[in-house]
Protein backbone atom coordinates (compact mmCIF):
# COMPACT_ATOMS: atom_id res chain seq x y z
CA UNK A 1 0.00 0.00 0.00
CA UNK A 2 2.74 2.44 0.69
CA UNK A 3 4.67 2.06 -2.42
CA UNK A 4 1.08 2.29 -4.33
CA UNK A 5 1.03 5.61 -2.53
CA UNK A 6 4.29 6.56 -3.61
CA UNK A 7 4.04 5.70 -6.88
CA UNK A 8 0.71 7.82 -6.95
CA UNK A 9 2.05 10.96 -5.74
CA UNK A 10 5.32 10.92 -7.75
CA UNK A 11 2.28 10.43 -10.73
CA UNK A 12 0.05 13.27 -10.03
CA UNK A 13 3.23 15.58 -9.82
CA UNK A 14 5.12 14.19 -12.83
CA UNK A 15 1.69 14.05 -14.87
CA UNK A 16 1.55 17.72 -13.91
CA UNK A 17 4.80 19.40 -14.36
CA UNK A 18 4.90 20.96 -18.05
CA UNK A 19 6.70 24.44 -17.69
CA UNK A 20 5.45 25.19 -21.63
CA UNK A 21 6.41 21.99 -23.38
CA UNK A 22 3.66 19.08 -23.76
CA UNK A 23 3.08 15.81 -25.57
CA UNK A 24 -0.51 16.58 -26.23
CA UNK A 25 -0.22 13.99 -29.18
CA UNK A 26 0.74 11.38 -26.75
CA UNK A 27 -2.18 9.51 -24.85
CA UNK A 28 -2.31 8.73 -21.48
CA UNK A 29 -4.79 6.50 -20.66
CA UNK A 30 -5.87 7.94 -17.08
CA UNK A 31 -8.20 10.95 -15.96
CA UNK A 32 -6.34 14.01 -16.53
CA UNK A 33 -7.58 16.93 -18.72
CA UNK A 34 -5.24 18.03 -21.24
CA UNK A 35 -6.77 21.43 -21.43
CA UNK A 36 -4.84 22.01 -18.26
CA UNK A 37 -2.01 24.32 -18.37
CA UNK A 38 0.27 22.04 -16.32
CA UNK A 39 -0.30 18.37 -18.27
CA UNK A 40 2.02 16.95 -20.42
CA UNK A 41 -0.11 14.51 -21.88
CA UNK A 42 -3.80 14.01 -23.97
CA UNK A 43 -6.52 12.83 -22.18
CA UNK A 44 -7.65 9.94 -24.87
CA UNK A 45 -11.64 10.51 -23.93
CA UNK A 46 -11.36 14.29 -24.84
CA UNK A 47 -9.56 13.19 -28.14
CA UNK A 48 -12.29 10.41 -28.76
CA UNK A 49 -14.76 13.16 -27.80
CA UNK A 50 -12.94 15.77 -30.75
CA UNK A 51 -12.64 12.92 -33.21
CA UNK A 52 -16.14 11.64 -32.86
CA UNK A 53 -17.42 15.03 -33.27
CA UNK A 54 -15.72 15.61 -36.57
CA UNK A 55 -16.84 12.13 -37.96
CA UNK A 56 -12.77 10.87 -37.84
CA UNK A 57 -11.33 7.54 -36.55
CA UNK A 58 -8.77 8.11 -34.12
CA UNK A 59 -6.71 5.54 -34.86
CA UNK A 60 -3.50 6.51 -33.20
CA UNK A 61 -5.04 7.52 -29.94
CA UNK A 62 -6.94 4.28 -29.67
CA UNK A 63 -4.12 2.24 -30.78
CA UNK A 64 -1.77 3.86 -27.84
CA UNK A 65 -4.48 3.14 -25.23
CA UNK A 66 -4.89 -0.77 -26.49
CA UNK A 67 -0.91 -0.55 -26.65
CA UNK A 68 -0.84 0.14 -22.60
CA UNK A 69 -3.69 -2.17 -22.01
CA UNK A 70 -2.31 -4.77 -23.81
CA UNK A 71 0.88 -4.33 -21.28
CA UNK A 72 -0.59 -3.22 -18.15
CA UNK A 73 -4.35 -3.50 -18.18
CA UNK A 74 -6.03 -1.36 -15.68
CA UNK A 75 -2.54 -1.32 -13.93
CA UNK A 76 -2.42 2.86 -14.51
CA UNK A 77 -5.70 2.85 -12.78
CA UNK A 78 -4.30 1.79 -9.78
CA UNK A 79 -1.33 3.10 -9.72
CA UNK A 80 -0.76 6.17 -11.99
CA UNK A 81 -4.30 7.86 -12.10
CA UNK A 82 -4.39 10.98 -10.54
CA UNK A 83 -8.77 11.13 -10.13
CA UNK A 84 -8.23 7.48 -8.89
CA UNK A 85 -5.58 8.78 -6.11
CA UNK A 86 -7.89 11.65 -5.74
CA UNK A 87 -11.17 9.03 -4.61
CA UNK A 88 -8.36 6.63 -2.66
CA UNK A 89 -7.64 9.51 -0.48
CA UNK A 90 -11.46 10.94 -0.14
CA UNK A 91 -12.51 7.32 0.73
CA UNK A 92 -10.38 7.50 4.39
CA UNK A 93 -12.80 10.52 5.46
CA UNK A 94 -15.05 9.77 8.06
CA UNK A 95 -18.56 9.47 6.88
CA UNK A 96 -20.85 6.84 6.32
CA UNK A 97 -19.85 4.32 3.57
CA UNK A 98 -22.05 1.70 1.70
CA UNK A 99 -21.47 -0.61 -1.62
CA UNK A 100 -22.77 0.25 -4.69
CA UNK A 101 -25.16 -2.49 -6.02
CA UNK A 102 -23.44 -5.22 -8.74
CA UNK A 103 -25.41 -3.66 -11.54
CA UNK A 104 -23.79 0.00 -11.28
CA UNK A 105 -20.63 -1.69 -12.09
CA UNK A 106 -22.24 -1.73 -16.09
CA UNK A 107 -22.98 2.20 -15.81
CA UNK A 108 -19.75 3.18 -17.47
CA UNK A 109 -19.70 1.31 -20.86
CA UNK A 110 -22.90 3.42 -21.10
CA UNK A 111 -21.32 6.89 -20.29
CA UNK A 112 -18.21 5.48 -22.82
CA UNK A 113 -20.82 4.54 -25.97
CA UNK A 114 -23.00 7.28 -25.36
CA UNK A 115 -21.68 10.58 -24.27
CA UNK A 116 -17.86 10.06 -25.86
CA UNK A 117 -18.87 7.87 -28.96
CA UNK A 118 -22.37 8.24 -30.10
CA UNK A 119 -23.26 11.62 -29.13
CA UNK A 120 -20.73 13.63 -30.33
CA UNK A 121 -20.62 11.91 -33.44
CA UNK A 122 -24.39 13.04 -33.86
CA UNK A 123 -24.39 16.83 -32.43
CA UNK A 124 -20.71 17.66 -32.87
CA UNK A 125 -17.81 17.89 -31.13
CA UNK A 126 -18.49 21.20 -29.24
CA UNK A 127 -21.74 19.61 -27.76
CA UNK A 128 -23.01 20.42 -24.45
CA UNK A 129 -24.04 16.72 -23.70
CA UNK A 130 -20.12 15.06 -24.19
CA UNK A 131 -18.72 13.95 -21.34
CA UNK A 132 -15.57 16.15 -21.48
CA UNK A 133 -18.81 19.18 -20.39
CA UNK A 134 -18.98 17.27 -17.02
CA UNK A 135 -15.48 15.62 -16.69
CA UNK A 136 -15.38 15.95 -12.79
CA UNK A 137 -10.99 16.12 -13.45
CA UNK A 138 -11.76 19.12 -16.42
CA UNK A 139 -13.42 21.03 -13.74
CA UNK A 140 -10.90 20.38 -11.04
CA UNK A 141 -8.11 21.28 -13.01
CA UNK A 142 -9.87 23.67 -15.36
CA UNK A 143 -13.09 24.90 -14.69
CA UNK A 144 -11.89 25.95 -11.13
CA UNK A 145 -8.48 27.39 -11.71
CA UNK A 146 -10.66 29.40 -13.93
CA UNK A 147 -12.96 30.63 -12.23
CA UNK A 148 -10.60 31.21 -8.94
CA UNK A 149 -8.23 33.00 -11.24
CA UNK A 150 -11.34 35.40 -12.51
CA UNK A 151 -11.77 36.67 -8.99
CA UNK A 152 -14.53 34.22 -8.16
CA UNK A 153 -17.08 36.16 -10.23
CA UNK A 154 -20.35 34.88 -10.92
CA UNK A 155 -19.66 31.55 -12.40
CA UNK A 156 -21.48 30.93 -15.61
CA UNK A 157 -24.25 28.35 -15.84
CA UNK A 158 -22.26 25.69 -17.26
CA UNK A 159 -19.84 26.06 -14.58
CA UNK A 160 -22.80 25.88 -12.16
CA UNK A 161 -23.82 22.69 -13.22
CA UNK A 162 -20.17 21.29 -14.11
CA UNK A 163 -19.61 22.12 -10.25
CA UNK A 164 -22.69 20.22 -9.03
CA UNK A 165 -21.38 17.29 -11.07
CA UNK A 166 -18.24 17.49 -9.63
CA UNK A 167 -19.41 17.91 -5.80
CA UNK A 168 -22.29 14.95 -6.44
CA UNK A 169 -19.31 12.83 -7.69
CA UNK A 170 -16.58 13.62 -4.57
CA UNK A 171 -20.07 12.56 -2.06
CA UNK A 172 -20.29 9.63 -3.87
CA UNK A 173 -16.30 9.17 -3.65
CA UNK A 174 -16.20 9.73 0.02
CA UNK A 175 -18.71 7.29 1.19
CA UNK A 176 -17.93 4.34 -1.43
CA UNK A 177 -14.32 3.60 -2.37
CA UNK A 178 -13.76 4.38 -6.28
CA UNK A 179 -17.52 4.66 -6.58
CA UNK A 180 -16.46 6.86 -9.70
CA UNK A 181 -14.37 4.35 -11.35
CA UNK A 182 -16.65 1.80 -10.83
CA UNK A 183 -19.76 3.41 -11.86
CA UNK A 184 -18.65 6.20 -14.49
CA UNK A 185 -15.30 6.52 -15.85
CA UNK A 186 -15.22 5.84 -19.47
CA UNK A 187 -11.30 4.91 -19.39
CA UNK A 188 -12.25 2.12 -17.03
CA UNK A 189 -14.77 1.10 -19.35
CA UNK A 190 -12.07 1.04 -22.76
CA UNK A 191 -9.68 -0.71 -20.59
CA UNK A 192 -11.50 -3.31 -18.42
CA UNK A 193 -11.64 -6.01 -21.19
CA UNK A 194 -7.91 -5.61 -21.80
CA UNK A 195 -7.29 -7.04 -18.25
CA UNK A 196 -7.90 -10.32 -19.52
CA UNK A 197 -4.80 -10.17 -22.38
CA UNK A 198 -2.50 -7.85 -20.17
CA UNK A 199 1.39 -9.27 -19.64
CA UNK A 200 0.76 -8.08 -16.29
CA UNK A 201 -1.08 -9.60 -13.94
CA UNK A 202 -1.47 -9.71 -9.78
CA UNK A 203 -0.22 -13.94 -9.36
CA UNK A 204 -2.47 -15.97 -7.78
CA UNK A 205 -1.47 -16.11 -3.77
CA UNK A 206 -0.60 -19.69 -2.37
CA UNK A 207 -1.63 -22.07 -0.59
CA UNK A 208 -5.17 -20.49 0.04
CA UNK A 209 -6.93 -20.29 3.22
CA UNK A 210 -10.27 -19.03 2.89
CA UNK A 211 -9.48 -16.28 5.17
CA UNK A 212 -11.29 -13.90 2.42
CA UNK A 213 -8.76 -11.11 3.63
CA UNK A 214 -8.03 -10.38 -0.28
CA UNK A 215 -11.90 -9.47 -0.87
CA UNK A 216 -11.82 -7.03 2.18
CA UNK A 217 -8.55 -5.99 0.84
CA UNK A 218 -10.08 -5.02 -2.97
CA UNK A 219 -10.81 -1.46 -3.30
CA UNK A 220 -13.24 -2.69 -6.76
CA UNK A 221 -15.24 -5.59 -4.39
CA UNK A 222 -14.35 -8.07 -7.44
CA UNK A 223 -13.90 -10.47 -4.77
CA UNK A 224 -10.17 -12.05 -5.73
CA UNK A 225 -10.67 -15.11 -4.02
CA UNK A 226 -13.07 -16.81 -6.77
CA UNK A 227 -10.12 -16.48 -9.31
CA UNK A 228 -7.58 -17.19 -6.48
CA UNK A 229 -9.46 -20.10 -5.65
CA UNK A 230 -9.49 -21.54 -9.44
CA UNK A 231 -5.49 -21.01 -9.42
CA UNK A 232 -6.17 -18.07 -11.70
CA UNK A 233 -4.80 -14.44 -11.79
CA UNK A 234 -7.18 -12.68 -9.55
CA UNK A 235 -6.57 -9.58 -12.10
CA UNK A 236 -8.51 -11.53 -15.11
CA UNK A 237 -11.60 -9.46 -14.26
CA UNK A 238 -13.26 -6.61 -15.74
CA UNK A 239 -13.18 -4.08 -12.65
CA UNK A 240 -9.96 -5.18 -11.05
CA UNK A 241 -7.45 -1.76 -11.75
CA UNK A 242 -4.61 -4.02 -10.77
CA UNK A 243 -3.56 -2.38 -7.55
CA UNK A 244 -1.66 -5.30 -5.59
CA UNK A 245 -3.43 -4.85 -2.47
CA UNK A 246 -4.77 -8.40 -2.58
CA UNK A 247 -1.26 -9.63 -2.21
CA UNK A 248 -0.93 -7.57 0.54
CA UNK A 249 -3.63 -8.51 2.40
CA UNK A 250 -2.87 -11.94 2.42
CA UNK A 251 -1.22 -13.92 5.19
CA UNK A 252 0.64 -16.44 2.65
CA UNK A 253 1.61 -13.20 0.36
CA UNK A 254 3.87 -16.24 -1.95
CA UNK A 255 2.38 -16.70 -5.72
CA UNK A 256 1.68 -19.85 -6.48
CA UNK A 257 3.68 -22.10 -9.14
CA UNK A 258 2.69 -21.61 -12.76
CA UNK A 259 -1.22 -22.58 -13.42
CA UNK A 260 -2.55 -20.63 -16.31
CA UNK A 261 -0.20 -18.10 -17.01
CA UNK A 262 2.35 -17.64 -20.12
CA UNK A 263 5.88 -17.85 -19.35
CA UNK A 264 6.08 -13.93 -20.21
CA UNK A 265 3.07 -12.91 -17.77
CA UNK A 266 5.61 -15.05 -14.69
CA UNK A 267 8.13 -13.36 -15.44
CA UNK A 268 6.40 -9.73 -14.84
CA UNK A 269 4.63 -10.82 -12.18
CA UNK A 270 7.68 -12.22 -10.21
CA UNK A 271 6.75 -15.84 -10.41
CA UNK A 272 8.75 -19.03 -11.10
CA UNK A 273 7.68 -20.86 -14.76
C-alpha cells in the first residue's frame, strides 16, 4: 500500500509538471484533462470526444491506449491515475460508507458509448451533452483554476452545473471507495476487457486459506478469491485496476507455481515458470 502511494504521488506531480512543453499527441490512458495548463499529456476521452465530433477515426489515440492495455491492463488505474488517487484519499474521510449495487458496475460502458462515442458523433464535437462538459478532473483542473483566477465572479451556468457534477461525484467518492471508477469513468470502461490479455497480472497467492482477507482488501469488491481459488490471476476481471493490495492482504503473500499463465506474464509478475 505504501509504495502504491508513492508511486501515486510521484504520478500526479510528474503528470503535472509541463513548464510550456507538452506531448498533447501522446495519450495517457488515465483521468487528466489536457486542457490544463500544467499536463504533459492528452486525455484519450477528450480526443475520442474531438474525433467523434468531426466524424474521424482516431486511430493513433486508440491504438496507444490498447498498446498500454495490452501491457498493463487497468494497472495505470491503480497506480498512476491521478482522479483514482484523488477518490483513494477521499474514501479514508469519516462518513458513512455503503457498496454500490453489482449492476452499477455496467454504468460506465454506457457513459463510454453514449456521451464520448455516439453523441458527439451526432451533435458535434463542441456539444453540451459530451462527457468532457462534465469531466469531474476538467473542472478540477480547469473549470476551477478558472474561475478562482477570474476573482470568483459569478460563475457561468455551465460552470454551475459542471460544479454540481463534480461535488455529487466527490459525495459519492467519500462514502464508497472508487464509486467513480466503478460506476462512471469511461477509461475504465475502454480498458477493463484488456485485463484479460494484459502481460501483467497480480499472481495468484498460495496455498489459500479461505481467510477472504483479499476481498476485504479489494478497493473494486471483485472479490479475488473466486479467481484465487481456481489457481487463476485474480486480475482476469473486468473491474480489477490491478492495484496489488490483494497480495498484501494476504497472510501467505507467496504466488503460487505456474497454473494458467504464459511464461512472459511469470516473469512480470515475479513468479517461477
Amino acid at each position: 500500500m505504501f509504495r502504491r502511494r508513492l508511486v501515486q504521488t510521484f504520478s500526479l506531480l510528474a503528470l503535472h509538471a509541463s513548464w510550456g512543453p507538452q506531448v498533447k499527441w501522446l495519450c495517457n490512458p488515465v483521468l487528466s484533462c489536457h486542457s490544463c495548463a500544467l499536463s504533459w499529456f492528452a486525455c484519450p476521452i477528450g480526443v475520442f470526444v474531438h474525433y467523434a465530433g468531426y466524424g474521424i477515426f482516431p486511430f493513433l489515440a486508440l491504438g496507444m491506449v490498447l498498446l498500454a492495455g495490452a501491457f498493463f491492463g487497468r494497472l495505470l488505474c491503480g497506480w498512476v491515475c491521478p482522479f483514482g488517487f484523488l477518490q483513494d484519499l477521499l474514501y479514508k474521510l469519516p462518513s458513512p460508507k455503503f457498496t454500490l449495487p453489482e449492476w452499477t458496475r455496467y454504468v460506465k460502458y454506457g457513459v463510454l458509448a453514449v456521451t464520448v462515442f455516439a453523441i458527439p458523433y451526432a451533435l458535434g464535437e463542441s456539444t453540451l451533452w459530451s462527457f468532457c462538459r462534465g469531466c469531474p478532473a476538467a473542472t478540477l483542473q480547469v473549470g476551477l483554476p478558472g474561475w478562482i483566477g477570474g476573482g470568483f465572479g459569478m460563475p457561468s451556468t455551465s460552470l454551475m452545473i459542471r460544479l454540481a457534477i463534480l461535488t455529487a461525484i466527490l459525495v459519492l467518492v467519500v462514502m464508497s471507495l472508487r464509486g467513480f471508477c466503478r460506476v462512471f469513468c469511461p477509461i475504465g470502461a475502454l480498458m477493463a476487457p484488456l485485463n484479460f490479455l494484459s502481460l501483467w497480472a497480480v499472481a495468484p497467492m498460495s496455498p489459500c486459506r479461505s481467510c477472504q482477507k483479499c476481498d476485504r482488501a479489494c478497493p473494486t469488491d471483485v472479490q479475488p478469491s473466486r479467481k484465487i481459488d481456481q489457481g487463476e490471476p485474480p486480475s482476469r476481471q473486468l473491474d480489477c485496476i490491478v492495484c496489488h493490495d490483494c497480495q498484501g492482504a494476504c497472510p501467505e503473500g507467496r504466488p503460487q507455481k505456474k497454473r494458467n499463465i504464459s511464461p512472459a506474464q511469470a516473469s512480470i509478475v515475479g513468479e517461477t515458470p
